[in-house]
N, C-alpha and C. Protein backbone atom coordinates (compact mmCIF):
# COMPACT_ATOMS: atom_id res chain seq x y z
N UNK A 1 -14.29 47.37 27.77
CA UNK A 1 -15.43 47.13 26.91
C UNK A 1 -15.04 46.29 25.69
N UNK A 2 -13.94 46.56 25.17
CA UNK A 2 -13.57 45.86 23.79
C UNK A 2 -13.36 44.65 24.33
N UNK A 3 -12.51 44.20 25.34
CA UNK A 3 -12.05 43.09 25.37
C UNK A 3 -13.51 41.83 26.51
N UNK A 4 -14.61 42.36 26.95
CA UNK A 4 -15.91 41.92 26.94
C UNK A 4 -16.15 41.28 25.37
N UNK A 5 -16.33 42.43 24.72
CA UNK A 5 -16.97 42.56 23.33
C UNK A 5 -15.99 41.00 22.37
N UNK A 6 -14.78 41.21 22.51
CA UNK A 6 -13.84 40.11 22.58
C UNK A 6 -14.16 39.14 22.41
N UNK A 7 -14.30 38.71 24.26
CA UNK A 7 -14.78 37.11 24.99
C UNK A 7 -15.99 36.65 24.94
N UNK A 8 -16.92 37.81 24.34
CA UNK A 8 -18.23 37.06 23.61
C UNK A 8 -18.26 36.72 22.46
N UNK A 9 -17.84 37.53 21.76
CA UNK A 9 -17.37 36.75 20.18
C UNK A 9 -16.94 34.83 20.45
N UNK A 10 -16.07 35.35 21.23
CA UNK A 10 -15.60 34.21 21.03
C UNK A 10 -15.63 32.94 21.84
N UNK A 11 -16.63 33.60 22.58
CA UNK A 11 -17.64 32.12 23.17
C UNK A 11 -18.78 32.32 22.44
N UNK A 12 -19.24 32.58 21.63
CA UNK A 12 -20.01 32.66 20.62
C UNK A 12 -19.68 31.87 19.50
N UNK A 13 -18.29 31.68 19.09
CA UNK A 13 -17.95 30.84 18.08
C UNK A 13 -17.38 29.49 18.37
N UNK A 14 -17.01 29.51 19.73
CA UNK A 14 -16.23 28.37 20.21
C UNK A 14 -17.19 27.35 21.00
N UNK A 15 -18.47 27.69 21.90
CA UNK A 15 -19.25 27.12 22.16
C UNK A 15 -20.41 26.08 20.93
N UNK A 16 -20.73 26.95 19.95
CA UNK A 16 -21.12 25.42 19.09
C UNK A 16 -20.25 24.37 18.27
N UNK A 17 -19.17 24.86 18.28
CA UNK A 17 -18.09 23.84 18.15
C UNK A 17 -17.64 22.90 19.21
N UNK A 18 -17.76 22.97 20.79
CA UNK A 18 -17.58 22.33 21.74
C UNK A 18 -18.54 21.47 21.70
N UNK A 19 -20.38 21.82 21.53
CA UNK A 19 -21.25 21.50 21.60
C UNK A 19 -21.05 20.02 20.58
N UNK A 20 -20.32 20.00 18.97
CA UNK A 20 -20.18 19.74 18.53
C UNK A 20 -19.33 18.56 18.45
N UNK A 21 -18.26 19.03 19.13
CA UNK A 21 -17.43 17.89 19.78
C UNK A 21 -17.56 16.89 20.80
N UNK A 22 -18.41 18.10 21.78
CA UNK A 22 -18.95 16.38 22.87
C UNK A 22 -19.97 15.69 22.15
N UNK A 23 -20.74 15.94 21.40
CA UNK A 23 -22.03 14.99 20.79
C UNK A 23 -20.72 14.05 19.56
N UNK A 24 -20.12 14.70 19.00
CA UNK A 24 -19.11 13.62 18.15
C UNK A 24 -18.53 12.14 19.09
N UNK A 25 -17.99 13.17 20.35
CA UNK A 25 -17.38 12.20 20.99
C UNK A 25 -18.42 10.93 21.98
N UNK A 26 -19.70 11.32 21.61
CA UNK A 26 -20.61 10.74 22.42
C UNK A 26 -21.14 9.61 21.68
N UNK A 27 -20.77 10.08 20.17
CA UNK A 27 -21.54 9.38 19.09
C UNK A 27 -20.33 8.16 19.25
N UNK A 28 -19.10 8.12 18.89
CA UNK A 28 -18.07 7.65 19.05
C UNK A 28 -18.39 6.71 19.91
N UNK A 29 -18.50 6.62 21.45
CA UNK A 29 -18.27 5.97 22.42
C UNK A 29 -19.69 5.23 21.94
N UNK A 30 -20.63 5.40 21.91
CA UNK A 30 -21.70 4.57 21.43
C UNK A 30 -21.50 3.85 20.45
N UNK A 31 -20.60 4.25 19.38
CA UNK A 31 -20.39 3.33 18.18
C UNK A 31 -19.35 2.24 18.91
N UNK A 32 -18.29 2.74 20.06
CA UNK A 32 -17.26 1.19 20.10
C UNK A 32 -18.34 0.40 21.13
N UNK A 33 -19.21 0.86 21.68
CA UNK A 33 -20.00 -0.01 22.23
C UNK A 33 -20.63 -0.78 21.49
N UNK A 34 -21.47 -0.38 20.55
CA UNK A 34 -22.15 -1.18 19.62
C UNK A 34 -21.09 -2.21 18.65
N UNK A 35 -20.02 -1.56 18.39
CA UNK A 35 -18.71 -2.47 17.57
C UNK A 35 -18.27 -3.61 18.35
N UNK A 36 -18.39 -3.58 19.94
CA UNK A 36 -17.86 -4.37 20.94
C UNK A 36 -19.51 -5.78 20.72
N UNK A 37 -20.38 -5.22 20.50
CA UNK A 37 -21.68 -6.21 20.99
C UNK A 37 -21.70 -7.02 19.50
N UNK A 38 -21.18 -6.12 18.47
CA UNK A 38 -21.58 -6.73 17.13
C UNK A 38 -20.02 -7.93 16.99
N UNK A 39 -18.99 -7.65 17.93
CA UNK A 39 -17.74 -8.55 17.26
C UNK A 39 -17.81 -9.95 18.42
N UNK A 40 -18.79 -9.61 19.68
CA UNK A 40 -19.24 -10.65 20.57
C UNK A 40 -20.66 -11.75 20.00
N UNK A 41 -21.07 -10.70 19.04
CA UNK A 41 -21.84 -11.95 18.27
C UNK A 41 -21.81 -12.55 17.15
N UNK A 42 -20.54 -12.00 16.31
CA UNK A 42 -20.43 -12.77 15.57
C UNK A 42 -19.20 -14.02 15.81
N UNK A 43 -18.90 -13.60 16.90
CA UNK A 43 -18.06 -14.50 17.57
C UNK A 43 -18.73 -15.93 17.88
N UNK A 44 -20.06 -15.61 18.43
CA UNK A 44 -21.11 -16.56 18.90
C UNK A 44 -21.48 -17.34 17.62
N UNK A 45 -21.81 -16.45 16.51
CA UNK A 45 -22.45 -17.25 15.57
C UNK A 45 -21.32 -17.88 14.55
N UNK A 46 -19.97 -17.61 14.71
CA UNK A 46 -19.10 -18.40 14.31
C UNK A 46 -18.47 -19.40 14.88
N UNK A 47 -18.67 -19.68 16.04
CA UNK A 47 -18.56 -21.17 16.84
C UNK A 47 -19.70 -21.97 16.96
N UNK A 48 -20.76 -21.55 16.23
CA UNK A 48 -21.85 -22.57 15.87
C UNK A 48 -21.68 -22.54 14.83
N UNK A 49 -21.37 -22.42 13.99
CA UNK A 49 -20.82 -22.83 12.47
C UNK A 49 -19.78 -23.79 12.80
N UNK A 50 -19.19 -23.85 13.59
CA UNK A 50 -17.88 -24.71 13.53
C UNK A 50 -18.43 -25.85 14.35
N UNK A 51 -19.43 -25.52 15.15
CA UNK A 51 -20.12 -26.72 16.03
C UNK A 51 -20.80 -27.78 15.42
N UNK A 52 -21.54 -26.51 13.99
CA UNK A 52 -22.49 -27.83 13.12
C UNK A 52 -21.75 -28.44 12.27
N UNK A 53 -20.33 -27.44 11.73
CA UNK A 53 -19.97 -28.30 10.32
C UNK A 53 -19.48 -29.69 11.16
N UNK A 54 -18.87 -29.72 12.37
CA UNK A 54 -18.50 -30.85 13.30
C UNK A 54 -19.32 -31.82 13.41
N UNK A 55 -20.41 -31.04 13.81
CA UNK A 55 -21.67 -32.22 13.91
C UNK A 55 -22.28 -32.75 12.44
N UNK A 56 -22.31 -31.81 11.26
CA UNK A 56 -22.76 -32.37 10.06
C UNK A 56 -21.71 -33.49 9.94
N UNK A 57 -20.09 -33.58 9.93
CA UNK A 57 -19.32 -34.19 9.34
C UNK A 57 -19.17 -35.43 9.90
N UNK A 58 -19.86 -35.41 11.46
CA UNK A 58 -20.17 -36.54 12.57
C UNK A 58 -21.34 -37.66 11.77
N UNK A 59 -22.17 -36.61 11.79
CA UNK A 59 -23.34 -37.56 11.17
C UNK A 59 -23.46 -38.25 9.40
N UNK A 60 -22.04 -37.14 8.91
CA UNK A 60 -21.81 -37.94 7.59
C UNK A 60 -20.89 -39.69 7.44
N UNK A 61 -19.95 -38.78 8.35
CA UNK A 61 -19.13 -40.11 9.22
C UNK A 61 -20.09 -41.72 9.91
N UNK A 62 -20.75 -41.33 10.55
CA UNK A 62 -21.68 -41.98 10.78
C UNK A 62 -22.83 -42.79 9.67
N UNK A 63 -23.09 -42.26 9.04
CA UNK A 63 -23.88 -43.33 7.71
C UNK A 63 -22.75 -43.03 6.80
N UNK A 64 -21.22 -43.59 6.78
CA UNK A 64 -20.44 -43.94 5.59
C UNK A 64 -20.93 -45.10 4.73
N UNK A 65 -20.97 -45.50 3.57
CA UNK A 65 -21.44 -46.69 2.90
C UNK A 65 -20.64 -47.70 3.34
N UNK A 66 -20.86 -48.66 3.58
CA UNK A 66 -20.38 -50.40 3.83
C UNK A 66 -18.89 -50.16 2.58
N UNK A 67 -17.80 -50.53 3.06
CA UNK A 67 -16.89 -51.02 1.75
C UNK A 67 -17.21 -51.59 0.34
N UNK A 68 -18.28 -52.47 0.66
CA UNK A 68 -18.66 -53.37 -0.50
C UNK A 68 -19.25 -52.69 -1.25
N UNK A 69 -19.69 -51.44 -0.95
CA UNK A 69 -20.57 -50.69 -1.84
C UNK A 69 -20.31 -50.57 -2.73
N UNK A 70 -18.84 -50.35 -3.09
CA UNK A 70 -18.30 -49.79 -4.14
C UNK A 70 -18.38 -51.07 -5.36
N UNK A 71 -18.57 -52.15 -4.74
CA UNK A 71 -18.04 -53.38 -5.57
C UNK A 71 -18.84 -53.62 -7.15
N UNK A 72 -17.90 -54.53 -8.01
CA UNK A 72 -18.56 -54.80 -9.42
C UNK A 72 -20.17 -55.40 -8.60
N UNK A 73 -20.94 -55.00 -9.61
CA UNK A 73 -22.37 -55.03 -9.76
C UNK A 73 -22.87 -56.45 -9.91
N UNK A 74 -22.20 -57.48 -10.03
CA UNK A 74 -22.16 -58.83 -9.53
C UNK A 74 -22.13 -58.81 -8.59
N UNK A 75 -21.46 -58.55 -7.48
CA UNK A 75 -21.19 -58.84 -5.93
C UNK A 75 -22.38 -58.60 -5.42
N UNK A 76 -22.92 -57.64 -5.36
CA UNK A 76 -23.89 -57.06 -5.19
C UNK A 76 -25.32 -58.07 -4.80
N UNK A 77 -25.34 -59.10 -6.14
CA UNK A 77 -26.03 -60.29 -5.50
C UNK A 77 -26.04 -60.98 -4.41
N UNK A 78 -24.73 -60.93 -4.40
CA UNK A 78 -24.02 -61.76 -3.44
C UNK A 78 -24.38 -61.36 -1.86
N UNK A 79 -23.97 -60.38 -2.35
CA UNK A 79 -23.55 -59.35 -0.54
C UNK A 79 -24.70 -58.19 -0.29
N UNK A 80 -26.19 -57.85 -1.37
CA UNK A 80 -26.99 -57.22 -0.86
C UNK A 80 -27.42 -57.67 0.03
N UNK A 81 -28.31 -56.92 0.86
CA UNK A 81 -28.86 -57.67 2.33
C UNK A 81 -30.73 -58.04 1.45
């Protein structure tokens, strides 16, 4: 009888602590899932950053000013179009 009296106690105290632990460990595995989707998109949105500064620096490259631009403000007569 005592040792009944015992093994309910103490699945009495040890069962909402188990309960406790698989929902921890459930929470867990859902968080590296969500950690896995959040480091795959910022992955994404940091190679389009690197895609545009490429492409901004393309299209800066692309309308550079003529050399002469720089020239004394006389020339300028000369060589505006």
């Amino acid at each position: 009888m005592q040792a009944e009296a015992m093994a309910a106690y103490t699945r009495s105290v040890l069962e909402p602590l188990v309960g406790a632990l698989e929902r921890s460990e459930g929470r867990a595995r859902e968080l590296e899932r969500e950690n896995g989707r959040q480091a795959a998109e910022l992955e994404r949105a940091a190679s389009t950053i690197v895609a545009l500064g490429e492409e901004l620096a393309a299209a800066k490259a692309s309308q550079a000013l003529p050399a002469w631009r720089g020239a004394p403000w006389w020339l300028w007569l000369v060589l505006a179009p």
